[in-house]
C-alpha atoms as a PDB file:
ATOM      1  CA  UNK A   1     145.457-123.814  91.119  1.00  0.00           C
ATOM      2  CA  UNK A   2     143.317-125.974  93.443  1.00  0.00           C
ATOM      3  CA  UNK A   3     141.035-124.273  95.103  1.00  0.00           C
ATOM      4  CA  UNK A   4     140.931-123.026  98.799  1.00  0.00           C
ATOM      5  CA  UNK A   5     138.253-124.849  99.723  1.00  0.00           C
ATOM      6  CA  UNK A   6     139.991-128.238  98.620  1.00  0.00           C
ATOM      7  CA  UNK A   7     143.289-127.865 100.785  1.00  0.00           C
ATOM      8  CA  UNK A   8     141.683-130.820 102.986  1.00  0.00           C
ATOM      9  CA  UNK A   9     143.023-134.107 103.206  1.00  0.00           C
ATOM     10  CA  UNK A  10     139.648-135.796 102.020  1.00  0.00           C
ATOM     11  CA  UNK A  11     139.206-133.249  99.449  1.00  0.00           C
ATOM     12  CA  UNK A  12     142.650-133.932  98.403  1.00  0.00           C
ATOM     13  CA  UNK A  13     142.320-137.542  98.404  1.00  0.00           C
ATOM     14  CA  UNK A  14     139.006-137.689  96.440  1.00  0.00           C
ATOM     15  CA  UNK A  15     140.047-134.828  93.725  1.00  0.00           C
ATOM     16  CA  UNK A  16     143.074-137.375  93.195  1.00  0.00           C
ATOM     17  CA  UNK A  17     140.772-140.029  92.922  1.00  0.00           C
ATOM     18  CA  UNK A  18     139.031-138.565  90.006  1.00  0.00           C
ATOM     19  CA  UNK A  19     142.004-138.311  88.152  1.00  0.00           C
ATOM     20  CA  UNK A  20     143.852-134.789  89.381  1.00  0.00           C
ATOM     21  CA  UNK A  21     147.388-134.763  89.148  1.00  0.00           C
ATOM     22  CA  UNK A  22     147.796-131.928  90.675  1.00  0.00           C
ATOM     23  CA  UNK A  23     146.278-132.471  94.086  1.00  0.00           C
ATOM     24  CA  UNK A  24     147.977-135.924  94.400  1.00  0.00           C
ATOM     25  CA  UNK A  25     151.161-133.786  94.009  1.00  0.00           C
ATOM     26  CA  UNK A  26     150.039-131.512  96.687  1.00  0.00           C
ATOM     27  CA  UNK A  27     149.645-134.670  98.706  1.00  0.00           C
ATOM     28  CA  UNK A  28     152.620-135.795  97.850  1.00  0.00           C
ATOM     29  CA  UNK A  29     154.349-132.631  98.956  1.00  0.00           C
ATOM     30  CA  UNK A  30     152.723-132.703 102.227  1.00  0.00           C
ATOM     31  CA  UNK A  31     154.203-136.096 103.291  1.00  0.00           C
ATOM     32  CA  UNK A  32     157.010-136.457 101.206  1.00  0.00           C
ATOM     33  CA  UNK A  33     159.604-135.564 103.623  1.00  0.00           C
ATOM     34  CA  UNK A  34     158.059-137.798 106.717  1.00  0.00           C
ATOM     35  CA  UNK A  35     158.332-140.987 104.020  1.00  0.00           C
ATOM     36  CA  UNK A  36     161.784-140.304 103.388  1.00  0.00           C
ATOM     37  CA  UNK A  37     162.604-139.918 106.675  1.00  0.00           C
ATOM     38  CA  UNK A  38     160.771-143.106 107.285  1.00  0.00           C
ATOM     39  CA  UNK A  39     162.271-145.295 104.716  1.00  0.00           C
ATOM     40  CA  UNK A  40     165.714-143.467 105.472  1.00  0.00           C
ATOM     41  CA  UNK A  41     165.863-144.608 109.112  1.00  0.00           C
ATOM     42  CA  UNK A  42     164.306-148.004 108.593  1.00  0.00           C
ATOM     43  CA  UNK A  43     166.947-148.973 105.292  1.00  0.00           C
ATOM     44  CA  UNK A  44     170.052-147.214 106.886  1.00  0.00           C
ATOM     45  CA  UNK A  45     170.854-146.117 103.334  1.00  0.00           C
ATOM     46  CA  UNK A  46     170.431-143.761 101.041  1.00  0.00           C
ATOM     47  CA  UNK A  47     170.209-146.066  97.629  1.00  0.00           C
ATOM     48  CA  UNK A  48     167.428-148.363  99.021  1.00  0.00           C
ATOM     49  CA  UNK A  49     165.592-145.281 101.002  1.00  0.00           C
ATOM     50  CA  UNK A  50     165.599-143.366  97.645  1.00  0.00           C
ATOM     51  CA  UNK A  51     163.788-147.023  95.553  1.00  0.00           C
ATOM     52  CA  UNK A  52     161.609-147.696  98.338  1.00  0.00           C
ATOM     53  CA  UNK A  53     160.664-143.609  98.529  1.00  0.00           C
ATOM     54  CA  UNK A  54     159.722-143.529  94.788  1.00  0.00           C
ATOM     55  CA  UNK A  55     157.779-147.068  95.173  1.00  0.00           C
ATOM     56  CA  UNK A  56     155.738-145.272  97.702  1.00  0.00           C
ATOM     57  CA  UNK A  57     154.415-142.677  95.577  1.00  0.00           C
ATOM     58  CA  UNK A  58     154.374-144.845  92.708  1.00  0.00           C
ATOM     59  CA  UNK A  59     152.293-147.188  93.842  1.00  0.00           C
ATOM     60  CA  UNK A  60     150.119-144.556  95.856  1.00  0.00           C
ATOM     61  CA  UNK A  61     149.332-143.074  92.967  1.00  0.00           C
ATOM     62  CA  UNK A  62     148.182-146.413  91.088  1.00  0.00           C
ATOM     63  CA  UNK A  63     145.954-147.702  93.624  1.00  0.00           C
ATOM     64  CA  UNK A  64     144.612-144.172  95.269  1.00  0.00           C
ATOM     65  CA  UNK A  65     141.495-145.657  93.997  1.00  0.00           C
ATOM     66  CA  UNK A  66     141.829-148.447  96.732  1.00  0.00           C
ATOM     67  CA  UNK A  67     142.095-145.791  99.440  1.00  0.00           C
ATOM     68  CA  UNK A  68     138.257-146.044 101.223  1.00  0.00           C
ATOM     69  CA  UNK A  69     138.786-143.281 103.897  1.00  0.00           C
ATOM     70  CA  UNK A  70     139.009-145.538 106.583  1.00  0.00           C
ATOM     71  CA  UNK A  71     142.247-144.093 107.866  1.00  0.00           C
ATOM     72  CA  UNK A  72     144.057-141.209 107.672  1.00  0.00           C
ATOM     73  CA  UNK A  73     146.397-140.872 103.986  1.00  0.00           C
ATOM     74  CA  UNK A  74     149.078-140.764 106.310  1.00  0.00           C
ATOM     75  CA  UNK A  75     148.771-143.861 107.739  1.00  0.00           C
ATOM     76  CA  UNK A  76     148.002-145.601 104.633  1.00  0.00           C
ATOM     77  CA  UNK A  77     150.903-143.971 102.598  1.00  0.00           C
ATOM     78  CA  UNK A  78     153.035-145.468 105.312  1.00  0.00           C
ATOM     79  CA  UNK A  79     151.356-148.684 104.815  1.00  0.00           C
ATOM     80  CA  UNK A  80     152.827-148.727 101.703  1.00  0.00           C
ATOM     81  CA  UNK A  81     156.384-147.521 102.441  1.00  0.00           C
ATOM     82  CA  UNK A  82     157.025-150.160 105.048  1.00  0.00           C
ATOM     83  CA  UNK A  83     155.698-152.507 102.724  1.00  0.00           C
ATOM     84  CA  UNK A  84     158.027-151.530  99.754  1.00  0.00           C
ATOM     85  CA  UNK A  85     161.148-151.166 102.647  1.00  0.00           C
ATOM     86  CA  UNK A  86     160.638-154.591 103.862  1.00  0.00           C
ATOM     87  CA  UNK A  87     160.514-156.285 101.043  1.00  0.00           C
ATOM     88  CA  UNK A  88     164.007-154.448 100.303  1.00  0.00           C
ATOM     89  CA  UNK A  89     165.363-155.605 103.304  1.00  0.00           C
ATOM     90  CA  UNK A  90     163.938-159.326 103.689  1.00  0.00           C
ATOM     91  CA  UNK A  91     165.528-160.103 100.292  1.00  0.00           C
ATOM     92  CA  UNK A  92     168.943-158.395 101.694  1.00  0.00           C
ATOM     93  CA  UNK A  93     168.404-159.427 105.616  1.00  0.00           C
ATOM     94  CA  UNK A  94     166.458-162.382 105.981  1.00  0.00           C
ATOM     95  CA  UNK A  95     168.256-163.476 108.960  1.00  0.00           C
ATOM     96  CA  UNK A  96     167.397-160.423 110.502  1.00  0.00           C
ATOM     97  CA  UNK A  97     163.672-161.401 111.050  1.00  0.00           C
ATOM     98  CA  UNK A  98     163.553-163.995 113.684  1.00  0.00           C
ATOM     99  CA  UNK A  99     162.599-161.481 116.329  1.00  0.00           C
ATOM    100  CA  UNK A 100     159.905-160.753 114.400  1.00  0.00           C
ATOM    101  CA  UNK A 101     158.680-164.346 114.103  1.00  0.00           C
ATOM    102  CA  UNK A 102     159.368-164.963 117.727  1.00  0.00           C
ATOM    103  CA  UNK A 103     157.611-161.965 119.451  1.00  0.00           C
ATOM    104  CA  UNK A 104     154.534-163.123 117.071  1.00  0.00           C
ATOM    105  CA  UNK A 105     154.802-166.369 118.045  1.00  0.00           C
ATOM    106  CA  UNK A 106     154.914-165.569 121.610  1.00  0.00           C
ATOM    107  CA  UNK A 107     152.874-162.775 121.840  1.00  0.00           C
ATOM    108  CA  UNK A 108     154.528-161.747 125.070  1.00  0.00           C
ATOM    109  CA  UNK A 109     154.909-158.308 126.979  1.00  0.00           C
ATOM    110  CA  UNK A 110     158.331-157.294 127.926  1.00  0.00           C
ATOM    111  CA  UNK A 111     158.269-155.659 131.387  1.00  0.00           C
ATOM    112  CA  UNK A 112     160.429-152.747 132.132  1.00  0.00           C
ATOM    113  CA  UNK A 113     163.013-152.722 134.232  1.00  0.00           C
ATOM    114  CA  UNK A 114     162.348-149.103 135.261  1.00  0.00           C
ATOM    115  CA  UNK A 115     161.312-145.960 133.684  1.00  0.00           C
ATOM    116  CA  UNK A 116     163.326-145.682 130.155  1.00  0.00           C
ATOM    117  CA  UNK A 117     163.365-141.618 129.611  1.00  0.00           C
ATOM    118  CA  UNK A 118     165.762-138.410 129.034  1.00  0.00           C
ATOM    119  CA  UNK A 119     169.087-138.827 130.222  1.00  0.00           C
ATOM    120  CA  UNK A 120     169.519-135.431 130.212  1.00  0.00           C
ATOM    121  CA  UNK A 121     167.358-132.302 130.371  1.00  0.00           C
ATOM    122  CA  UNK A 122     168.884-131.494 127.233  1.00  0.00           C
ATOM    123  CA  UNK A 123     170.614-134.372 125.087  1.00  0.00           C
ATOM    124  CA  UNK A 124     171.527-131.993 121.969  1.00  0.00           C
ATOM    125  CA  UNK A 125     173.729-129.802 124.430  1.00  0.00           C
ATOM    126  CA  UNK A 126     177.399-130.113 123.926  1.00  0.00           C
ATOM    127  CA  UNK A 127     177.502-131.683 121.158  1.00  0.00           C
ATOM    128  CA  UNK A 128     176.477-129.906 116.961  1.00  0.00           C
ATOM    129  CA  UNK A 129     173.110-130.689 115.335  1.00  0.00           C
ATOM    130  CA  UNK A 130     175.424-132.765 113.064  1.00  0.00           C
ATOM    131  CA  UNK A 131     176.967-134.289 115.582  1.00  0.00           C
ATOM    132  CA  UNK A 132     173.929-135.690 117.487  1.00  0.00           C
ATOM    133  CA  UNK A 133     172.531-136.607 113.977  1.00  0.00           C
ATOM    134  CA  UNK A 134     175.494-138.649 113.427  1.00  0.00           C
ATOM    135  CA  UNK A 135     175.386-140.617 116.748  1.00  0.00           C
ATOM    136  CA  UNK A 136     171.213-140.871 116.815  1.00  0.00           C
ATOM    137  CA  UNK A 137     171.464-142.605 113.570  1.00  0.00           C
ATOM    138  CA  UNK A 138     174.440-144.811 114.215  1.00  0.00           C
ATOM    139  CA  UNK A 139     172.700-145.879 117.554  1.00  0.00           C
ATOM    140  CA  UNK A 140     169.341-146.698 115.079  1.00  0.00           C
ATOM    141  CA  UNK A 141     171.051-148.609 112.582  1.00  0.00           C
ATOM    142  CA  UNK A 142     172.671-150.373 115.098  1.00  0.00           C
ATOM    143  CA  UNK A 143     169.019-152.043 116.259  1.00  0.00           C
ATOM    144  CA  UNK A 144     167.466-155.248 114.105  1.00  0.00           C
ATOM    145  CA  UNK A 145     165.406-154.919 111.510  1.00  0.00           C
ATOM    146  CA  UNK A 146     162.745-155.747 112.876  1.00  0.00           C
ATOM    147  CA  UNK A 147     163.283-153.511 115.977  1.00  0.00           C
ATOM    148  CA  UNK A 148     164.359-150.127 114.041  1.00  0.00           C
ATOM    149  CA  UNK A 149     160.959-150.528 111.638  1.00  0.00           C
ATOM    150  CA  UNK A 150     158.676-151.094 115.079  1.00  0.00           C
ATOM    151  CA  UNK A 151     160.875-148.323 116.742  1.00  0.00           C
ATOM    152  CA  UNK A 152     161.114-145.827 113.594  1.00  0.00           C
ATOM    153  CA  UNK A 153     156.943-146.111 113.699  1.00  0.00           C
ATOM    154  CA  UNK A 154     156.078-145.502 116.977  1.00  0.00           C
ATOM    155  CA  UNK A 155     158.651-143.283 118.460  1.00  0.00           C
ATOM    156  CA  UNK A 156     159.975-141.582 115.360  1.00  0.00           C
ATOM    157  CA  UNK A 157     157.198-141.064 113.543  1.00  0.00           C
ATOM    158  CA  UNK A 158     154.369-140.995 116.178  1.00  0.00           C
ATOM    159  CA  UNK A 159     152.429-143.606 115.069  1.00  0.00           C
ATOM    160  CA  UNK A 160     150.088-145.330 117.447  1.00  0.00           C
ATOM    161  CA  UNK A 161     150.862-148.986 119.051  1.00  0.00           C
ATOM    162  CA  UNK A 162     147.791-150.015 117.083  1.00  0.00           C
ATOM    163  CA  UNK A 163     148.356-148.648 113.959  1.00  0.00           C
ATOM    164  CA  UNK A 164     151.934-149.539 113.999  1.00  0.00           C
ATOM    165  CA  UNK A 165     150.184-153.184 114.879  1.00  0.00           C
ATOM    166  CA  UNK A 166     148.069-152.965 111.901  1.00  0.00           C
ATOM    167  CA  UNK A 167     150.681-151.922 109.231  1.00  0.00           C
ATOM    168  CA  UNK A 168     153.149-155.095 110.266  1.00  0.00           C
ATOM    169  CA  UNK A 169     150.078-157.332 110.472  1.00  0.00           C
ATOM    170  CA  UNK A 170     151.317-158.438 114.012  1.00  0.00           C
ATOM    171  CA  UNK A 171     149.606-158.699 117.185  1.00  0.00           C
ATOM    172  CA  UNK A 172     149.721-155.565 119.313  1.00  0.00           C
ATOM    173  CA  UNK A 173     151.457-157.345 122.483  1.00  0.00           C
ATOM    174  CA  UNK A 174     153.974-158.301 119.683  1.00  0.00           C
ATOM    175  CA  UNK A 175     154.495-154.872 118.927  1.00  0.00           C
ATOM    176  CA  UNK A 176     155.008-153.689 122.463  1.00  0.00           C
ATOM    177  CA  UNK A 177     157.597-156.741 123.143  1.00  0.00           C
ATOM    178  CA  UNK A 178     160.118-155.317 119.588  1.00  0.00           C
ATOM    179  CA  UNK A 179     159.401-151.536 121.026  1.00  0.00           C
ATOM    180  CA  UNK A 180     160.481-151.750 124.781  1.00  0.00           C
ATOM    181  CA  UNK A 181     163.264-154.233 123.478  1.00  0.00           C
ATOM    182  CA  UNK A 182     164.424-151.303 120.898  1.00  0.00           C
ATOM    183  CA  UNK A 183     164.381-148.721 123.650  1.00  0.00           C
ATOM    184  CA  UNK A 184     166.284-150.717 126.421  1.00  0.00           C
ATOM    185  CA  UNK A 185     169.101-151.485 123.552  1.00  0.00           C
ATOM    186  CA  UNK A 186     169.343-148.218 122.013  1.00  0.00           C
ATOM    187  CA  UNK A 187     169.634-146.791 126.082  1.00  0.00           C
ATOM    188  CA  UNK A 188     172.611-149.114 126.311  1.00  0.00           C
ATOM    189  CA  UNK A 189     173.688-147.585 122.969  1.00  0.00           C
ATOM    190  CA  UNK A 190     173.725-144.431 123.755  1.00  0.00           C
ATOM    191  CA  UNK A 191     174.544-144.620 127.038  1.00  0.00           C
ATOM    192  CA  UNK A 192     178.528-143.760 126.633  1.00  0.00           C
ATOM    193  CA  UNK A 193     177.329-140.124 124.877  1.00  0.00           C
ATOM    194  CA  UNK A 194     174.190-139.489 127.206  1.00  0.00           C
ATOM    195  CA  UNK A 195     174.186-139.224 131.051  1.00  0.00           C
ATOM    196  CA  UNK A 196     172.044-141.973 132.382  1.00  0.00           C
ATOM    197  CA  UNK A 197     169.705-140.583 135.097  1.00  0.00           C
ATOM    198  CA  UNK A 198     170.046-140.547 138.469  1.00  0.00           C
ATOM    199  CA  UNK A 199     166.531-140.415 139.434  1.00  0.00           C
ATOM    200  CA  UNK A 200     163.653-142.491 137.822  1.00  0.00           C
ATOM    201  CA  UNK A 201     160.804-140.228 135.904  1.00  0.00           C
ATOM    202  CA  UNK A 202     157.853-140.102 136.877  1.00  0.00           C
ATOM    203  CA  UNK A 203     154.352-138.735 136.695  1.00  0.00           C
ATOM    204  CA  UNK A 204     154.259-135.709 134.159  1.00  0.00           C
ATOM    205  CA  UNK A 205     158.279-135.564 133.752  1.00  0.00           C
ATOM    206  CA  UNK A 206     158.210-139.045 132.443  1.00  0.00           C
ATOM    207  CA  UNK A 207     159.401-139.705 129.044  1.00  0.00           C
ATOM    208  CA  UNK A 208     160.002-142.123 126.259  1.00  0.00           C
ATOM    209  CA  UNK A 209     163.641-141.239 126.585  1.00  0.00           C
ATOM    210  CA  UNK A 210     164.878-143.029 123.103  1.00  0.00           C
ATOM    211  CA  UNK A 211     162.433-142.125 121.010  1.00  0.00           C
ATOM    212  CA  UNK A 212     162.476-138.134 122.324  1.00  0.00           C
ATOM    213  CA  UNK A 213     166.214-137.587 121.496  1.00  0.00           C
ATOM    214  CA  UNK A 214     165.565-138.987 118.338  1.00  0.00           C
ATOM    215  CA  UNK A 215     162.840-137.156 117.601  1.00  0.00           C
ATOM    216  CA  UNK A 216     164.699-133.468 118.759  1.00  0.00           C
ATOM    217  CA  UNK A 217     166.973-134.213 115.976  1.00  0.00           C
ATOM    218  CA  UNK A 218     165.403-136.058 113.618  1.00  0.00           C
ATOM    219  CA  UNK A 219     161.274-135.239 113.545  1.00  0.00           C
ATOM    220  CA  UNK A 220     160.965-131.795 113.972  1.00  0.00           C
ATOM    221  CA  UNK A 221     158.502-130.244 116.275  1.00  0.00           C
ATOM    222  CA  UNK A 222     157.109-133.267 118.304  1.00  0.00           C
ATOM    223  CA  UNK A 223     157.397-132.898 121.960  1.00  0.00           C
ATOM    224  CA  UNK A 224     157.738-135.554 124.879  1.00  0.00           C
ATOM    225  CA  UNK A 225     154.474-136.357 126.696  1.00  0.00           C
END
């Protein structure tokens, strides 16, 4: 057993350092399920979500060494999932990545066209938890590449703008361009299940409307702010 006093990330992280199995593979049950989700939403399938997840670990657990503390192990497992799920989907999808190359290129910042936010107090009513799993991730896979990884990130899985920035290696007004263009398309998606509001949100009842459906069905626990 690993003692109390090591259930700590750091502690964690350095015991698995030194060569403990065992507290990598309490790491590795602490974020297992938020990888797979990850590398679930950004493949859209279960046969290249499955490689990429065991690549992740895999190589986590090869080059913990490299890990210098400078981040949270989150962040940096994710680092390596995205990098494993791209190069998946590059191989499969490479014509997939010019928005990727243009927003870099460009560097510009999309402006809304109004707040983007719930259509509904409560999306998930009328329809079954299976139900509004089906059409969330229809309405993801639906989005680019490029757009579901930058979406699946930062509205999914709560990343920040700037870390999301950091694990693509792209510039951070890049990143904001892909995100508001994922949101505006997946509103138009989803706009034949989901009222569309009648009055714009603002102040505290303003909300990343997207990404908080999504994440009442698929991340469990994280609220709008």
């Amino acid at each position: 057993m690993i003692p109390a006093e090591f259930n700590d990330e750091i502690a964690l992280v350095r015991l698995a350092q030194a060569g403990s199995t065992e507290a990598f593979g309490t790491l590795v049950s602490r974020y297992e399920r938020r990888i797979y989700r990850l590398v679930r939403a950004v493949t859209s399938n279960n046969r290249d979500a499955e490689d990429a997840f065991e690549e992740t670990f895999v190589n986590a657990y090869a080059n913990i060494h490299r890990f210098k503390g400078d981040s949270r192990f989150y962040t940096w497992l994710v680092n390596i999932a995205i990098n494993e799920t791209v190069a998946k989907l590059y191989l499969r999808e490479v014509h997939t990545w010019a928005s990727f190359d243009e927003a870099e290129r460009t560097g510009k910042v999309m402006s809304l066209p109004g707040d983007i936010r719930d259509w509904r107090d409560s999306p998930e009513e009328g329809y079954s938890k299976p139900e509004l799993s089906e059409i969330l991730s229809t309405a993801l896979e639906d989005l680019e590449t490029p757009m579901r990884i930058i979406f699946t990130l930062r509205d999914i899985d709560g990343l920040s703008l700037e870390d999301t920035a950091r694990i693509l290696g792209l510039p951070l007004a890049a990143v904001t361009t892909l995100l508001t263009s994922a949101r505006l398309k997946l509103r138009k998606n989803l706009s034949v299940w989901f009222e569309e509001p009648s009055v714009p949100a603002t102040g505290e009842n303003r909300c990343e409307s997207v990404g908080h459906i999504l994440g009442l069905d698929l991340v469990e626990g994280r609220e709008c702010t």
